[in-house]
Structure formats: structure tokens, C-alpha cells
N, C-alpha and C. Protein backbone atom coordinates (compact mmCIF):
# COMPACT_ATOMS: atom_id res chain seq x y z
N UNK A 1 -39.16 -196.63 -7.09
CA UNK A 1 -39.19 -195.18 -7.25
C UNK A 1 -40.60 -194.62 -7.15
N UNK A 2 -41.56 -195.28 -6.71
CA UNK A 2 -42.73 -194.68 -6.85
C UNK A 2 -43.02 -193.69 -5.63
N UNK A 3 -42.39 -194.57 -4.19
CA UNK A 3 -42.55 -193.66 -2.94
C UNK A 3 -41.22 -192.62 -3.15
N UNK A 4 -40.49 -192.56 -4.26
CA UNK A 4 -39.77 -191.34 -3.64
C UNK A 4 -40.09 -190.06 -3.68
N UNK A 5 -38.96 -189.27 -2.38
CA UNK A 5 -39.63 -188.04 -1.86
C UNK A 5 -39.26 -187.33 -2.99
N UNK A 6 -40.12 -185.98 -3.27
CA UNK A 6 -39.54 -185.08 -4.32
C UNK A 6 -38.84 -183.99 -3.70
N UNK A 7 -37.31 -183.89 -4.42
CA UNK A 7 -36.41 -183.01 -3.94
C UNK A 7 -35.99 -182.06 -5.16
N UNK A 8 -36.68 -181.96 -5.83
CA UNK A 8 -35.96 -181.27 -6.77
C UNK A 8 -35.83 -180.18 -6.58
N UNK A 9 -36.14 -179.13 -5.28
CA UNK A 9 -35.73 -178.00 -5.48
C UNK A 9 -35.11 -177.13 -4.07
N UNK A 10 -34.52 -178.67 -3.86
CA UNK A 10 -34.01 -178.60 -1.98
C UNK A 10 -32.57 -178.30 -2.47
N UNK A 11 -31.87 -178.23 -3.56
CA UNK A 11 -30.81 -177.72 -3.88
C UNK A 11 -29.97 -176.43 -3.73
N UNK A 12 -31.50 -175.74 -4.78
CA UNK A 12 -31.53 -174.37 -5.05
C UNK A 12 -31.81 -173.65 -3.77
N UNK A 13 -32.84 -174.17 -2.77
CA UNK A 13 -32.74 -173.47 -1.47
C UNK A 13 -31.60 -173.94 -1.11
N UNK A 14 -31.00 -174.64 -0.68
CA UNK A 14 -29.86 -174.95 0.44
C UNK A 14 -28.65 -173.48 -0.44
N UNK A 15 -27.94 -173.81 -1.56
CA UNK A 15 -27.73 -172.79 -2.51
C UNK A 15 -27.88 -171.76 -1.83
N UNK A 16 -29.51 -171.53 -2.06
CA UNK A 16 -29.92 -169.67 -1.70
C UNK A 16 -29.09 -169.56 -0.04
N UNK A 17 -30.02 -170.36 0.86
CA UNK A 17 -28.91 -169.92 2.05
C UNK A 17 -27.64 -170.16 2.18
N UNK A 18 -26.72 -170.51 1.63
CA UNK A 18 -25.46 -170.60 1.85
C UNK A 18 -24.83 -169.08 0.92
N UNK A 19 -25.69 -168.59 0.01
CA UNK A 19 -25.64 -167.28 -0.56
C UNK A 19 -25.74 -166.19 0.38
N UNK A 20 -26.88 -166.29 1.39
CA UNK A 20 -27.36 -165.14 1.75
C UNK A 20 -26.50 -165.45 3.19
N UNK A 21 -25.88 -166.65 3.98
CA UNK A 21 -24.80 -166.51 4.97
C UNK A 21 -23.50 -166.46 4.30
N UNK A 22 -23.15 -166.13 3.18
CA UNK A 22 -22.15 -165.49 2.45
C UNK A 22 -22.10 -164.18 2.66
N UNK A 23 -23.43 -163.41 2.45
CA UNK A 23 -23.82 -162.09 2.04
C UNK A 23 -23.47 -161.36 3.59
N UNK A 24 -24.16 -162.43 4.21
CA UNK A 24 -24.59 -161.71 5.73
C UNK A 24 -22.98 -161.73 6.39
N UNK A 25 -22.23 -162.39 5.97
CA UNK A 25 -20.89 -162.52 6.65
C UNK A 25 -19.85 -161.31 6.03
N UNK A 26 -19.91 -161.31 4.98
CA UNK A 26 -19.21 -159.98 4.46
C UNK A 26 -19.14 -158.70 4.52
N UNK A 27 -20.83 -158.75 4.81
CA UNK A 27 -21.42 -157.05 5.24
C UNK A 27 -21.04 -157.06 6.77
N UNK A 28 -21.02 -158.00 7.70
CA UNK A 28 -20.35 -158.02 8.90
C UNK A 28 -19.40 -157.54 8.91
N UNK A 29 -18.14 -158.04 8.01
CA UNK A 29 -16.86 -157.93 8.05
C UNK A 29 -16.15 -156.69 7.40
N UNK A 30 -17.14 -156.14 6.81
CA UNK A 30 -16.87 -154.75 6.11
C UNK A 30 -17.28 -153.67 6.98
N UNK A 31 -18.62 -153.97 7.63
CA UNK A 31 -18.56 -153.10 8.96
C UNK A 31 -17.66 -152.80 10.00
N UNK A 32 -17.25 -153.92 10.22
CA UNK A 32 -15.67 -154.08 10.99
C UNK A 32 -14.53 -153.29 10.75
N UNK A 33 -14.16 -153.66 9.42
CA UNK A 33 -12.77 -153.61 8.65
C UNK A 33 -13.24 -151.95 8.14
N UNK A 34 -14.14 -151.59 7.37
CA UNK A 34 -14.58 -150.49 6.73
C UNK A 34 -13.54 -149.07 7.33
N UNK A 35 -13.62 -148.58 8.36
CA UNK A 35 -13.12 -148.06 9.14
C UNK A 35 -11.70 -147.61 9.21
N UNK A 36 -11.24 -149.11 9.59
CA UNK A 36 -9.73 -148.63 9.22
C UNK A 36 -9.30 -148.93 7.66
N UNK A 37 -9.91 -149.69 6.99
CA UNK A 37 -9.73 -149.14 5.36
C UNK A 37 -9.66 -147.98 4.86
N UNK A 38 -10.56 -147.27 5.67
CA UNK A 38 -11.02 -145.86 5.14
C UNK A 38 -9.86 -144.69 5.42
N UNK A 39 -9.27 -145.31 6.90
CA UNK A 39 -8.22 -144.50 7.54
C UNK A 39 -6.59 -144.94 6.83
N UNK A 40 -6.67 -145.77 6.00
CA UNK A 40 -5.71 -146.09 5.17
C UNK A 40 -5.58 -145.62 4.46
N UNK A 41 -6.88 -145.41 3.04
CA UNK A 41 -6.47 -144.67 2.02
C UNK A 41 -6.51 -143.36 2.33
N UNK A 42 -7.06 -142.68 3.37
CA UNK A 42 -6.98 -141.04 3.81
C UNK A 42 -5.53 -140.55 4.03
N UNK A 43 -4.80 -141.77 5.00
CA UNK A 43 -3.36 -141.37 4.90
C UNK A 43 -2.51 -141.53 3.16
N UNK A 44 -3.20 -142.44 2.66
CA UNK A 44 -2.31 -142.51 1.10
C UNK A 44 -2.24 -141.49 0.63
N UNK A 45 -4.15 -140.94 0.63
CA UNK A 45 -4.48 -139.75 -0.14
C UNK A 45 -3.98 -138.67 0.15
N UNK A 46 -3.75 -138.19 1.86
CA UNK A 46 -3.12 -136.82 2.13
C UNK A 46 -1.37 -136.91 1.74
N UNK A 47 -0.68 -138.15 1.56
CA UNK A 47 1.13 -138.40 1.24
C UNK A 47 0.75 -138.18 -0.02
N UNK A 48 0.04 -138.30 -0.72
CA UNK A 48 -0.03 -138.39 -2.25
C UNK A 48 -0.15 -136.76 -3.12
N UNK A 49 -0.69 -135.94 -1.99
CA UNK A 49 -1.46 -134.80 -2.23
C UNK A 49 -0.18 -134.02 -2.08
N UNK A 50 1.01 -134.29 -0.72
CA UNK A 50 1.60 -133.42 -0.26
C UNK A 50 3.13 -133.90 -1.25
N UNK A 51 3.05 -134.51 -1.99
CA UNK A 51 4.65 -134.70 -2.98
C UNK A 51 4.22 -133.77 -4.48
């Protein structure tokens, strides 16, 4: 154990990026999706308004 490499904090990075291609994938997918989400609850909201 004397030559070993020090890793103690190759964890917490690997971690951080698998966080931030979490992050980056969702805000993708909400850009996408956002849209017609939006055009969903507008139709709920105007059926909801008109009973």
C-alpha cells in the first residue's frame, strides 16, 4: 500500500457529473415537453372555468 494511487475524492466528482448530466437532461426534456404541458392545463383551466 505504499505506491497506492490516492482516490479519495474521484467518487464525489464522478457523483458531481452524473448530477449535473441528470440536471442537463431534464432541463432538455422540459424544454421539449414544457409546451404542450402548458397547452394541457390551459385546456383544463378554460373546461374548469366554463362549468
Amino acid at each position: 500500500m505504499l505506491f497506492s494511487p490516492k482516490e479519495s475524492g474521484q467518487g464525489l466528482v464522478e457523483y458531481a457529473f452524473i448530477l449535473v448530466l441528470v440536471a442537463i437532461v431534464v432541463l432538455v426534456s422540459l424544454l421539449f415537453i414544457g409546451p404542450f404541458l402548458g397547452n394541457v392545463f390551459s385546456k383544463i383551466n378554460s373546461s374548469l372555468s366554463s362549468v
